[in-house]
PDB file of N, CA and C in Angstrom:
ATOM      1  N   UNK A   1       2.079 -22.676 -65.914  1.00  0.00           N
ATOM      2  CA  UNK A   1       1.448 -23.813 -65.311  1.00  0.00           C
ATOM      3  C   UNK A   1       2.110 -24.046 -63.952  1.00  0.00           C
ATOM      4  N   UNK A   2       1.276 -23.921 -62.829  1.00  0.00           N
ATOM      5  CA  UNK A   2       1.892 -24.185 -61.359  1.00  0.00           C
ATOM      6  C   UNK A   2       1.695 -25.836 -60.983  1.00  0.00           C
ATOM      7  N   UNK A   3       2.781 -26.051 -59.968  1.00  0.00           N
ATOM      8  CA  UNK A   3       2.638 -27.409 -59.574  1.00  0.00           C
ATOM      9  C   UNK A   3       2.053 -27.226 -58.484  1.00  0.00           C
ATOM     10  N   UNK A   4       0.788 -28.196 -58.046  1.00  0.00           N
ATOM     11  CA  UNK A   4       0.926 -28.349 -56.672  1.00  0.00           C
ATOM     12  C   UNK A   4       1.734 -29.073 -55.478  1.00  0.00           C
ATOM     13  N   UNK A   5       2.045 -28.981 -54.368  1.00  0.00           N
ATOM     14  CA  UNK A   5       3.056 -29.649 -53.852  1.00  0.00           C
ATOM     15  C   UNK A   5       2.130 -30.881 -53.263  1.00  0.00           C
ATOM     16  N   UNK A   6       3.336 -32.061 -53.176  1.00  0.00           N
ATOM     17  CA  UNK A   6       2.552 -33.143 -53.196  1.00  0.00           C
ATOM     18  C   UNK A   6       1.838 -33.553 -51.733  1.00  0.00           C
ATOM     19  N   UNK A   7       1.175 -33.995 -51.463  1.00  0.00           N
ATOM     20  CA  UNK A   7       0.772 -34.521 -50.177  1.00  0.00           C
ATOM     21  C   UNK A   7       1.610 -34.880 -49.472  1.00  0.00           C
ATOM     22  N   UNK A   8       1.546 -34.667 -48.302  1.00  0.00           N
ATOM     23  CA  UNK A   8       2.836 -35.291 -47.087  1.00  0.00           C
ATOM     24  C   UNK A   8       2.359 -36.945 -47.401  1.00  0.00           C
ATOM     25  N   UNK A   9       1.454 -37.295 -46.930  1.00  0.00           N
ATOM     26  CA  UNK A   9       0.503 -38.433 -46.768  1.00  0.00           C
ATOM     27  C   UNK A   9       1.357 -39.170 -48.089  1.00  0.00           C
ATOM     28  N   UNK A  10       0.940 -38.727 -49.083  1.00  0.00           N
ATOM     29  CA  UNK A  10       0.849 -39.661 -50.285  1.00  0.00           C
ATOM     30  C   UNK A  10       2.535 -39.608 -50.486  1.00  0.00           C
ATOM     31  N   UNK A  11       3.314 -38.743 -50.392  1.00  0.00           N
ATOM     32  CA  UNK A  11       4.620 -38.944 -50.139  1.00  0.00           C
ATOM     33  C   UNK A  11       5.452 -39.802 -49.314  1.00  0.00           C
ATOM     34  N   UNK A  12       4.643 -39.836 -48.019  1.00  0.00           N
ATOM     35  CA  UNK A  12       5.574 -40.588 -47.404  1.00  0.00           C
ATOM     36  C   UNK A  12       4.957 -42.238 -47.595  1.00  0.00           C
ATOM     37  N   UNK A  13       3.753 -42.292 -47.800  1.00  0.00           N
ATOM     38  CA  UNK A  13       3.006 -43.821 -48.313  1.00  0.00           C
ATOM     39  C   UNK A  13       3.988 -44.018 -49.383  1.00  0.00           C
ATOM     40  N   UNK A  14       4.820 -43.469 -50.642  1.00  0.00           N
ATOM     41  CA  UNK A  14       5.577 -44.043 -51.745  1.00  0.00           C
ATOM     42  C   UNK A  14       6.912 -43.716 -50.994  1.00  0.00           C
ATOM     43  N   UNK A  15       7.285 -43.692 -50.218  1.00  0.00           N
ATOM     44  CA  UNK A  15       8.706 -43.639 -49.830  1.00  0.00           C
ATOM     45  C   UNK A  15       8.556 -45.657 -48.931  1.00  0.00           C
ATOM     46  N   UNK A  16       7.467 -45.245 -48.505  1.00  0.00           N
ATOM     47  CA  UNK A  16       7.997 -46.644 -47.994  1.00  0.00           C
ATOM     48  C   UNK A  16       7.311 -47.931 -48.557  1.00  0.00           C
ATOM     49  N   UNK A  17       6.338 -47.681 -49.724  1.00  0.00           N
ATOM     50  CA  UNK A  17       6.191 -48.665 -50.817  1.00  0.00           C
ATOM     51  C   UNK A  17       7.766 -48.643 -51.652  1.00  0.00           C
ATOM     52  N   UNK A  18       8.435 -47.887 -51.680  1.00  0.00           N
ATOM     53  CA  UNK A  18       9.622 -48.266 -52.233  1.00  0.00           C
ATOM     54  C   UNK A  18      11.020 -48.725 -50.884  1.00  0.00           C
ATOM     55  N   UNK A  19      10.939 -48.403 -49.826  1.00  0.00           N
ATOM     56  CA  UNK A  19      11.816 -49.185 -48.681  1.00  0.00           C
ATOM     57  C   UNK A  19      11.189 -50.613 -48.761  1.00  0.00           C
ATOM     58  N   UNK A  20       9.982 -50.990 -48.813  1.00  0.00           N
ATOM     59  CA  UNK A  20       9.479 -52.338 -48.829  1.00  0.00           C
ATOM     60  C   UNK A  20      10.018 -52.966 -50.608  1.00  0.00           C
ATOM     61  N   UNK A  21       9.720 -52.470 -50.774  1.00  0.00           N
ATOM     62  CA  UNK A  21      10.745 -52.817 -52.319  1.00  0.00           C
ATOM     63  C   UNK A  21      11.840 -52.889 -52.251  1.00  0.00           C
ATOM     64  N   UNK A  22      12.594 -52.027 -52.235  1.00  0.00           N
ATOM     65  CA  UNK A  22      14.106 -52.255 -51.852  1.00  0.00           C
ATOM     66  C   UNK A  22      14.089 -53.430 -51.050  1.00  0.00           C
ATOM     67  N   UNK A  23      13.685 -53.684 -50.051  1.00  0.00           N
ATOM     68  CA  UNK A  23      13.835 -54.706 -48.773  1.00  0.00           C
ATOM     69  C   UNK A  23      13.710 -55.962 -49.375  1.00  0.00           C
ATOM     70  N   UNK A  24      12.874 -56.363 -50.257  1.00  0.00           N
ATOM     71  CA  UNK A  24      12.266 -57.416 -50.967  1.00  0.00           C
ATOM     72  C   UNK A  24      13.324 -57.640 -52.019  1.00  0.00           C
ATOM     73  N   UNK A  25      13.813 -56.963 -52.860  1.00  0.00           N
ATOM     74  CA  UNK A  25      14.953 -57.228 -53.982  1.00  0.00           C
ATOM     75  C   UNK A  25      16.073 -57.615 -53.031  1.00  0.00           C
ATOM     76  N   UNK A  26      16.285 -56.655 -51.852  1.00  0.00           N
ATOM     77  CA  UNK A  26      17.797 -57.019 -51.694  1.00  0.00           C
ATOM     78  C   UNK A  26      17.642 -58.181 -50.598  1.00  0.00           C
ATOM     79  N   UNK A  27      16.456 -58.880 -50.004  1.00  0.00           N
ATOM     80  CA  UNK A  27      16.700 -60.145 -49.410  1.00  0.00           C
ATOM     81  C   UNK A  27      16.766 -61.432 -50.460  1.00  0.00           C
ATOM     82  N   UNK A  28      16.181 -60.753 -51.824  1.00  0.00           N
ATOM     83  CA  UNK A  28      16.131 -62.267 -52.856  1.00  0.00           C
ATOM     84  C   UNK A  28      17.538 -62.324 -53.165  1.00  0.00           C
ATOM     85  N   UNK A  29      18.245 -60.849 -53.213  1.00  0.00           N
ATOM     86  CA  UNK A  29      19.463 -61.062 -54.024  1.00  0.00           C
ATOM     87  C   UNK A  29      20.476 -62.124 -52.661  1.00  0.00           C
ATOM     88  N   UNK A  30      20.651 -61.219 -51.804  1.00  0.00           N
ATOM     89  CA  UNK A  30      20.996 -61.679 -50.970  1.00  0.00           C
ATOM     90  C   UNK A  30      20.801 -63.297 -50.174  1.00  0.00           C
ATOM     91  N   UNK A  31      19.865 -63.727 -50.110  1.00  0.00           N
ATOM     92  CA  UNK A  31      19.132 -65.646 -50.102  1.00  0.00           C
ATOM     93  C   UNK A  31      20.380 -66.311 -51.146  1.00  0.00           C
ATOM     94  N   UNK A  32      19.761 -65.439 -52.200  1.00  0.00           N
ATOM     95  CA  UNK A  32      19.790 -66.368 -53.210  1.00  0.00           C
ATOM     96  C   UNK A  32      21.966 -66.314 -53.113  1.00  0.00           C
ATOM     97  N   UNK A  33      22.605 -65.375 -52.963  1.00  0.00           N
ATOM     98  CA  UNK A  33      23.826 -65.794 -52.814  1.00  0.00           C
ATOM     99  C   UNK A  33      24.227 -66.376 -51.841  1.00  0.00           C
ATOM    100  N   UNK A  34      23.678 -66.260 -50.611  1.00  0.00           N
ATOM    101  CA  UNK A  34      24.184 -67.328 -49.407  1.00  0.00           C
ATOM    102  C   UNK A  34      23.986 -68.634 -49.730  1.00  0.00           C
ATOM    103  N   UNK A  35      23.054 -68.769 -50.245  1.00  0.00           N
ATOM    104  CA  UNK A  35      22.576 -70.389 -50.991  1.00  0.00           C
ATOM    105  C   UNK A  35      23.139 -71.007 -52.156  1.00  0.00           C
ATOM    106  N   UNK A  36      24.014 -70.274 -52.725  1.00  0.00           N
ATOM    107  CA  UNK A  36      24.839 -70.265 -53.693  1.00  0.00           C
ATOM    108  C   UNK A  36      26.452 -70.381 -53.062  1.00  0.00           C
ATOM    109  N   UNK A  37      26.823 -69.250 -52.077  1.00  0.00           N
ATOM    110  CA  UNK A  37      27.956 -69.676 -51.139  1.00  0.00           C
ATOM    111  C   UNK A  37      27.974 -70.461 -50.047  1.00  0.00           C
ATOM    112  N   UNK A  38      27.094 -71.104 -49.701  1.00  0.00           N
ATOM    113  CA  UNK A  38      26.356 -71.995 -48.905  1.00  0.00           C
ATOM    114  C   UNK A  38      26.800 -73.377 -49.279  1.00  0.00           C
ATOM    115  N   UNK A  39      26.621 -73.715 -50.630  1.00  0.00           N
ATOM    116  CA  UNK A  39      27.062 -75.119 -51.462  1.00  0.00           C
ATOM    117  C   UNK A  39      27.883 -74.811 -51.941  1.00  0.00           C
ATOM    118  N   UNK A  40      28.479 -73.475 -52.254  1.00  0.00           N
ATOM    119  CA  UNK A  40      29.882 -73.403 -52.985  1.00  0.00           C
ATOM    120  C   UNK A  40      31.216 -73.965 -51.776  1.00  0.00           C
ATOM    121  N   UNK A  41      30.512 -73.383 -50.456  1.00  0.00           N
ATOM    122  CA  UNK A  41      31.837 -73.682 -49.817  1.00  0.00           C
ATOM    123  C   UNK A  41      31.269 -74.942 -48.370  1.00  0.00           C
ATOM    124  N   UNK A  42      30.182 -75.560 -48.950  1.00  0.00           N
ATOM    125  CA  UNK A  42      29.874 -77.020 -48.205  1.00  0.00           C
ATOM    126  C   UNK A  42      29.600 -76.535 -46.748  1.00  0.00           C
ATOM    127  N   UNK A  43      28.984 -75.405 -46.584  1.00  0.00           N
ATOM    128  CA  UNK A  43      28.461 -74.757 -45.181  1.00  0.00           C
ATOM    129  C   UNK A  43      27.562 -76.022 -44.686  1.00  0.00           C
ATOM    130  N   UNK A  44      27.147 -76.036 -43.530  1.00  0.00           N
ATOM    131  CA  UNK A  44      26.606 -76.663 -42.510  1.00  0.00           C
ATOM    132  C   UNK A  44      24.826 -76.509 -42.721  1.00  0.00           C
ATOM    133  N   UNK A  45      24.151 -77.428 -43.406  1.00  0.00           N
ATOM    134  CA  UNK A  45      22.431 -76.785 -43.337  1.00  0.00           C
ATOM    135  C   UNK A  45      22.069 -76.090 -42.528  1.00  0.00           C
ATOM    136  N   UNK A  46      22.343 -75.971 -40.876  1.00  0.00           N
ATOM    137  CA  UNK A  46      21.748 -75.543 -40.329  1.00  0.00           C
ATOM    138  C   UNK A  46      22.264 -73.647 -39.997  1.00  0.00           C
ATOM    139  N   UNK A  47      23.024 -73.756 -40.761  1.00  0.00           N
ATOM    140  CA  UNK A  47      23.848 -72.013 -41.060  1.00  0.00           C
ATOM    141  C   UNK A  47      23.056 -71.630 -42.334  1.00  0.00           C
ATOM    142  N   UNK A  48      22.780 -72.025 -43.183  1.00  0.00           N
ATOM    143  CA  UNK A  48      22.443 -71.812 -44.071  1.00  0.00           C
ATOM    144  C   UNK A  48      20.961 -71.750 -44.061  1.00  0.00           C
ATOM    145  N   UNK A  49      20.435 -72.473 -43.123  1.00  0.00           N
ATOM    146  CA  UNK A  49      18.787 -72.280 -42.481  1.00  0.00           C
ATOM    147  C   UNK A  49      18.634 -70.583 -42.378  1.00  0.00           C
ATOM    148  N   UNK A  50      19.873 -70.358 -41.721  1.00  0.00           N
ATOM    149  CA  UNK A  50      19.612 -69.073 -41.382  1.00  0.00           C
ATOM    150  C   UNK A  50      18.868 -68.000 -41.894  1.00  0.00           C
ATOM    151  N   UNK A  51      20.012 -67.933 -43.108  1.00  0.00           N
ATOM    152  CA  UNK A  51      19.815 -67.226 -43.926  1.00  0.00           C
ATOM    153  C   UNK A  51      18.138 -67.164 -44.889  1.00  0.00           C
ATOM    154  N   UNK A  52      17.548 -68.465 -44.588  1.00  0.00           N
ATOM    155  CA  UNK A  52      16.313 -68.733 -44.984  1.00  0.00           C
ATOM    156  C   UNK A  52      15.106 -68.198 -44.072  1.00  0.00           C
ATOM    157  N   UNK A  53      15.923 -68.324 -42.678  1.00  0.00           N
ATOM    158  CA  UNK A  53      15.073 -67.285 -41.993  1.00  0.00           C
ATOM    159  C   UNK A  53      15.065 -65.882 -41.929  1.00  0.00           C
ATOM    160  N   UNK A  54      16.240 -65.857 -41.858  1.00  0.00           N
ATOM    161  CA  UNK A  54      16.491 -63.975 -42.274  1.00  0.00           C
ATOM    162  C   UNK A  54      15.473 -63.957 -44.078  1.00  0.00           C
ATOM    163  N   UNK A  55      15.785 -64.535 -44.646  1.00  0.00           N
ATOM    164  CA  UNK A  55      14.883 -63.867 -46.143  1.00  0.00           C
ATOM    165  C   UNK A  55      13.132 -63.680 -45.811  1.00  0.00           C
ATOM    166  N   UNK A  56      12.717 -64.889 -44.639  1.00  0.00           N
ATOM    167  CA  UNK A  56      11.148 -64.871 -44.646  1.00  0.00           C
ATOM    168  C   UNK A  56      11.527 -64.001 -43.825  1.00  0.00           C
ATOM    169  N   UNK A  57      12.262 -63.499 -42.856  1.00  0.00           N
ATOM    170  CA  UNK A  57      11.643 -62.487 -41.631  1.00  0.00           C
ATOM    171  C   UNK A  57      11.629 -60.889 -42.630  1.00  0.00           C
ATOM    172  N   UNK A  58      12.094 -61.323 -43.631  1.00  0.00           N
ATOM    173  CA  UNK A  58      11.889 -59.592 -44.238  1.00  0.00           C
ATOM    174  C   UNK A  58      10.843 -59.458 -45.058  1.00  0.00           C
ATOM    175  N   UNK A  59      10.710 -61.034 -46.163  1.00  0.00           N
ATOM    176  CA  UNK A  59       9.549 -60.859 -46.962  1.00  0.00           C
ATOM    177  C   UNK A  59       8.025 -60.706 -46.216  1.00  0.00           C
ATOM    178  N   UNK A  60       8.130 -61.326 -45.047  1.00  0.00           N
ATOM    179  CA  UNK A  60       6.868 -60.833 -43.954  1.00  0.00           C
ATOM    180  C   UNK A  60       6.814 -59.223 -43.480  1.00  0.00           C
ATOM    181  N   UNK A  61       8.066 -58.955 -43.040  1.00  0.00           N
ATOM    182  CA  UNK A  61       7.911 -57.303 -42.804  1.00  0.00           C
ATOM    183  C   UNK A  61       7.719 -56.716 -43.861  1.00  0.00           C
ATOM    184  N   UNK A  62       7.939 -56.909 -45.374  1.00  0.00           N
ATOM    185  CA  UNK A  62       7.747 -55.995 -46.887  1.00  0.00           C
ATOM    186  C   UNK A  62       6.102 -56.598 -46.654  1.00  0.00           C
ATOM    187  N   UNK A  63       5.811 -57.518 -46.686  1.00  0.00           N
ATOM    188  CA  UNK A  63       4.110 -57.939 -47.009  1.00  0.00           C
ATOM    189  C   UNK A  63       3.566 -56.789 -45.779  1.00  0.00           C
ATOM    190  N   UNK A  64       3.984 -56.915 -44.513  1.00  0.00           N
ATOM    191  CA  UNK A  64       2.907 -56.296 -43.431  1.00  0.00           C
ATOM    192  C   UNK A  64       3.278 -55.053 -43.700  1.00  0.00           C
ATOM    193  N   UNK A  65       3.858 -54.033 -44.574  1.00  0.00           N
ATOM    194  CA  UNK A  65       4.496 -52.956 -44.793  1.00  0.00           C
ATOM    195  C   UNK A  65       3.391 -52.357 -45.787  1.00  0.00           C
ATOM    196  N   UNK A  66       3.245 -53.216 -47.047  1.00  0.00           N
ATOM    197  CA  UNK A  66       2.746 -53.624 -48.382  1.00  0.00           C
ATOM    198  C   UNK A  66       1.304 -53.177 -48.050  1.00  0.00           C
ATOM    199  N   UNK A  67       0.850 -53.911 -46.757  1.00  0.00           N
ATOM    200  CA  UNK A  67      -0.571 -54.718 -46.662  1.00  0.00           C
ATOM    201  C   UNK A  67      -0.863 -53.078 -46.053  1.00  0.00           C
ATOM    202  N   UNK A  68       0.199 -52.798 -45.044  1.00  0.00           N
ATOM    203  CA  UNK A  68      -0.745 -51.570 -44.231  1.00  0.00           C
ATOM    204  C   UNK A  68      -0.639 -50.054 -45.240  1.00  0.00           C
ATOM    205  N   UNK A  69       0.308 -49.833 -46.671  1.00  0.00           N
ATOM    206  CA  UNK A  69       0.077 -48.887 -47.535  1.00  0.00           C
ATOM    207  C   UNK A  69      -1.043 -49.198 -47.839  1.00  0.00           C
ATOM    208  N   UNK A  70      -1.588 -50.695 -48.418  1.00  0.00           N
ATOM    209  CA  UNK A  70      -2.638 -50.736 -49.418  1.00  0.00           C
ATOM    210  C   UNK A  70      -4.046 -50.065 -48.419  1.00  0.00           C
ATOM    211  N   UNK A  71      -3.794 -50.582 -47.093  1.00  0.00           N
ATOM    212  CA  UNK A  71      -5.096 -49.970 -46.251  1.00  0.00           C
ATOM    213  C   UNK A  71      -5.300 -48.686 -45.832  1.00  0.00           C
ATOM    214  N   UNK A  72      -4.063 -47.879 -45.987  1.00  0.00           N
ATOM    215  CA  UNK A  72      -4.615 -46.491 -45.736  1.00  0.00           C
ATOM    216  C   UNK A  72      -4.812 -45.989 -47.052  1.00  0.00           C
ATOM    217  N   UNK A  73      -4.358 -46.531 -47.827  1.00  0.00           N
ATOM    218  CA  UNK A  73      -4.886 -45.801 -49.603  1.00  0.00           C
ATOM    219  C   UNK A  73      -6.125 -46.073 -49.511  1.00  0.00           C
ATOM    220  N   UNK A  74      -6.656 -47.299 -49.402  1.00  0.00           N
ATOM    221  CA  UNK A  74      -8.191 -47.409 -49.431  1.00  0.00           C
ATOM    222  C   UNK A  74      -8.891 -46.616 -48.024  1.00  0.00           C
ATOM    223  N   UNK A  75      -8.386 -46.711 -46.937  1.00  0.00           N
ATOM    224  CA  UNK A  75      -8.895 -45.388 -46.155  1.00  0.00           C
ATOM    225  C   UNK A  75      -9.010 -43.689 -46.396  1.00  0.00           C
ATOM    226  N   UNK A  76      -7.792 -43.519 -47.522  1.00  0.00           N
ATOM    227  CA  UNK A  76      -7.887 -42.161 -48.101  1.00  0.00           C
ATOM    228  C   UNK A  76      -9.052 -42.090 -49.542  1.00  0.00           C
ATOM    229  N   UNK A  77      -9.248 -43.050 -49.774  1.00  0.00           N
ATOM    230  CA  UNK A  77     -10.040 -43.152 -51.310  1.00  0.00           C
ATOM    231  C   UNK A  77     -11.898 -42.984 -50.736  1.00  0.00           C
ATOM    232  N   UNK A  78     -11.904 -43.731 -49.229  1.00  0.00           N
ATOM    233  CA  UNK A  78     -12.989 -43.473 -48.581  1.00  0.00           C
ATOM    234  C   UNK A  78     -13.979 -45.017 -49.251  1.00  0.00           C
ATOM    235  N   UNK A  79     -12.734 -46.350 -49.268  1.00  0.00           N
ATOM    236  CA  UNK A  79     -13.401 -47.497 -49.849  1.00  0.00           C
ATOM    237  C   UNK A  79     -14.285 -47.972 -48.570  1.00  0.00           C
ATOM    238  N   UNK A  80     -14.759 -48.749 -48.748  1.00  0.00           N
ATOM    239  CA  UNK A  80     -14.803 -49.613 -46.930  1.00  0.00           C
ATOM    240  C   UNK A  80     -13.826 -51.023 -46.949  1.00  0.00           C
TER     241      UNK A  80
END
């Protein structure tokens, strides 16, 4: 039984459905401990804002990451 080798295309579309994954776990993990060392050590709200902006500026780049795999899959499937 031979394998075929996989698509460049469809290879590199799951390499970076999983960098957008990765990106997404490690800004929750990450939020969620600054916000945790944040009140542990009585930081300043507006330092700790930060870090709330750094978590949306990534969960927006994983969504626009997310959004443009899902559109070339449906451009390769030949959806409209």
């Amino acid at each position: 039984m031979t394998r075929t080798p996989p698509d460049p295309d469809a290879r590199h579309l799951a390499l970076q459905a999983r960098l957008a994954a990765i990106v997404m776990a490690l800004a929750m993990v990450l939020w969620m401990g600054a916000q945790w060392l944040g009140g542990r050590l009585g930081w300043d709200v507006r330092y700790v804002f930060l870090f709330d902006l750094a978590a949306i500026a990534a969960f927006v780049w994983a969504m626009a990451v997310t959004w443009r795999i899902w559109q070339r899959q449906r451009g390769r499937r030949g959806n409209p």
